[in-house]
Protein backbone atom coordinates (compact mmCIF):
# COMPACT_ATOMS: atom_id res chain seq x y z
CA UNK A 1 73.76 -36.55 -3.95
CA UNK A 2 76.26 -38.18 -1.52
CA UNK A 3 79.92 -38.83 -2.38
CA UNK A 4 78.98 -42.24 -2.76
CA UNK A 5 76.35 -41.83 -5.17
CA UNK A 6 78.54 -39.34 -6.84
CA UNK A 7 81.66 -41.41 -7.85
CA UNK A 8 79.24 -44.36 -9.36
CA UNK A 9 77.84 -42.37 -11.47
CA UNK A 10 80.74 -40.83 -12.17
CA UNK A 11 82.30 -44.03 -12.83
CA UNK A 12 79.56 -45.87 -14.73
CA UNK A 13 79.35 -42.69 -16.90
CA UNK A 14 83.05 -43.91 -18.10
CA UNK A 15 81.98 -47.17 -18.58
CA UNK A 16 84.54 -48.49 -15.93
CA UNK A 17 84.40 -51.14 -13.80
CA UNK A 18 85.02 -50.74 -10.33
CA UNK A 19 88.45 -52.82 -11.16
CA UNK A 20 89.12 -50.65 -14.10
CA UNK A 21 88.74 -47.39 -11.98
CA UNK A 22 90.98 -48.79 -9.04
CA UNK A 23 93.99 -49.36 -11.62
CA UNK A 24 93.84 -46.20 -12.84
CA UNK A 25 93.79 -44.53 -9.62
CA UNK A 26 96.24 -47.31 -8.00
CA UNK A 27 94.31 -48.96 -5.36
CA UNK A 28 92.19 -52.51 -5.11
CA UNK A 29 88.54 -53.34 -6.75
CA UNK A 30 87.88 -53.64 -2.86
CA UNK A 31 88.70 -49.87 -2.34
CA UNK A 32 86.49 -48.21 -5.02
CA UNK A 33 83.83 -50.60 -3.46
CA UNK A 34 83.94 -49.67 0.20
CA UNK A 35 84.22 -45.90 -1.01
CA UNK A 36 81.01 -46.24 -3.37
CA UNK A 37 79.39 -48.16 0.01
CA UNK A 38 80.33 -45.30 2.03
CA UNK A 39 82.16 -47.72 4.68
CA UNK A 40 85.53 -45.22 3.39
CA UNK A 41 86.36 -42.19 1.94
CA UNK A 42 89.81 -41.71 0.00
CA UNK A 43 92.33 -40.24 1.21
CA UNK A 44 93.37 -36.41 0.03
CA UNK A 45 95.40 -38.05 -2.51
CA UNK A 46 93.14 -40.04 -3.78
CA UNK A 47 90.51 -37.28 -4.13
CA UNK A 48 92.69 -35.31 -6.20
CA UNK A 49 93.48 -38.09 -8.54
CA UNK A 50 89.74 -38.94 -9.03
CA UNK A 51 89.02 -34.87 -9.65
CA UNK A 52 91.57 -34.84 -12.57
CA UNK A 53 90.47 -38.45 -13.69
CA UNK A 54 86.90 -37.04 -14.06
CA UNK A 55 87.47 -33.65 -14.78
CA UNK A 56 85.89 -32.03 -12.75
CA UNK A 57 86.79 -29.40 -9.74
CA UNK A 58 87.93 -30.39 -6.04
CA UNK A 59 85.22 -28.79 -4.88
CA UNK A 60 82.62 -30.14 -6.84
CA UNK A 61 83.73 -33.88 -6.20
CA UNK A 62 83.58 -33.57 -2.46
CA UNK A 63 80.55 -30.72 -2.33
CA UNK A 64 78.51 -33.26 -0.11
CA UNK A 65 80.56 -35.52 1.77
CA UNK A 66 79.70 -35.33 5.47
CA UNK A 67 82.82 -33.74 6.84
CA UNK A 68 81.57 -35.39 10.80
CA UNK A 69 81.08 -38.44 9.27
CA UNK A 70 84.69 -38.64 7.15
CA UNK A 71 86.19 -37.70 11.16
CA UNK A 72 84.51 -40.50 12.96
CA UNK A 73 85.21 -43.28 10.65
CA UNK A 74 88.84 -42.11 10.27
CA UNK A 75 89.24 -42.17 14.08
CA UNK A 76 87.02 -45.72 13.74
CA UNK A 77 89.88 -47.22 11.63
CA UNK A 78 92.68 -45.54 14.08
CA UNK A 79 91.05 -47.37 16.94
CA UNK A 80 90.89 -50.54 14.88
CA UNK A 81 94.38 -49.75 14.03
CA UNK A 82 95.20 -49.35 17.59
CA UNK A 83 93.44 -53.16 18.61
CA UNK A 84 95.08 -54.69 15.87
CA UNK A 85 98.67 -53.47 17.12
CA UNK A 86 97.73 -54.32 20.36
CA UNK A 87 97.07 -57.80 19.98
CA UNK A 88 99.63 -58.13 17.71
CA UNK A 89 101.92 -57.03 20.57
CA UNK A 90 100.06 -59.50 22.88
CA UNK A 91 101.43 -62.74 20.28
CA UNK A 92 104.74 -61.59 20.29
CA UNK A 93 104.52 -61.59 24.03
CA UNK A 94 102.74 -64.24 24.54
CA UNK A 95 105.45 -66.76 21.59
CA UNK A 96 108.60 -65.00 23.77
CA UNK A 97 107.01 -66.50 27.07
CA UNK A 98 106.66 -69.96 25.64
CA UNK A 99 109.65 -69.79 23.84
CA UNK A 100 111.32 -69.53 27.04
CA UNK A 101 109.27 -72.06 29.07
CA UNK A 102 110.77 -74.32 26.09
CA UNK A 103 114.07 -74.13 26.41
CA UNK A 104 113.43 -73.84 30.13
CA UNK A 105 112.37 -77.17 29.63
CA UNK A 106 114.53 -78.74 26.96
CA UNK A 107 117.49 -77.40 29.28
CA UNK A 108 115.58 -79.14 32.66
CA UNK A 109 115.25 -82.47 30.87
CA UNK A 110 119.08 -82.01 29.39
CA UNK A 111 120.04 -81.38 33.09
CA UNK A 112 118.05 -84.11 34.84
CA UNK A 113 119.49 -86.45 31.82
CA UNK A 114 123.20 -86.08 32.68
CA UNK A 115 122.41 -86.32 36.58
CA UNK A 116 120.60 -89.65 36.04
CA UNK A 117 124.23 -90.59 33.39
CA UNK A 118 126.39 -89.48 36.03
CA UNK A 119 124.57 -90.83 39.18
CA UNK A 120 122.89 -93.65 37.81
């Protein structure tokens, strides 16, 4: 049995929802979902937690999670990480340059006003 597979039965053997089991552990409906979808795995933390929660050994609870697989989606989510920061960079860039075309501008048309008061 998968990780997965594991923690919903687990968790339907408590009669929890997968709201219910994300307060106790401290983390979204959302979270429990994507970790019973295998799209995530918790974090160390998070593994512990759900061990004591359910009683049951360290070992036990994590017996068949795919190390490999745990690895490349953790470096998956640093690379999205990594894009995300990027083009988050990018906007701030990108708002400084046309903040300063605008008051390049506001100052031009304030300039070209008083020449046109004075010499007009």
């Amino acid at each position: 049995m998968n990780f997965n597979e594991k923690l919903i039965e687990l968790r339907k053997s408590k009669g929890l929802s997968q709201d219910e089991l994300g307060q106790r552990l401290g983390v979204s409906r959302q979270t429990i979902s994507k970790w019973e979808l295998a799209q995530t795995y918790p974090d160390f933390q998070r593994l512990v937690l759900l061990s004591d929660y359910f009683g049951m050994s360290l070992d036990a609870l994590v017996k068949d999670i795919d190390v490999q697989e745990v690895r490349e989606k953790n470096l998956n989510d640093k690379q999205i990480s990594a894009i995300y920061d990027d083009v988050q960079q990018a906007k701030r860039t990108v708002n400084t340059v046309i903040n300063g075309f605008a008051i390049f501008g506001i100052v031009g048309i304030a300039i070209l006003l008083l020449i046109i008061i004075i010499f007009g």
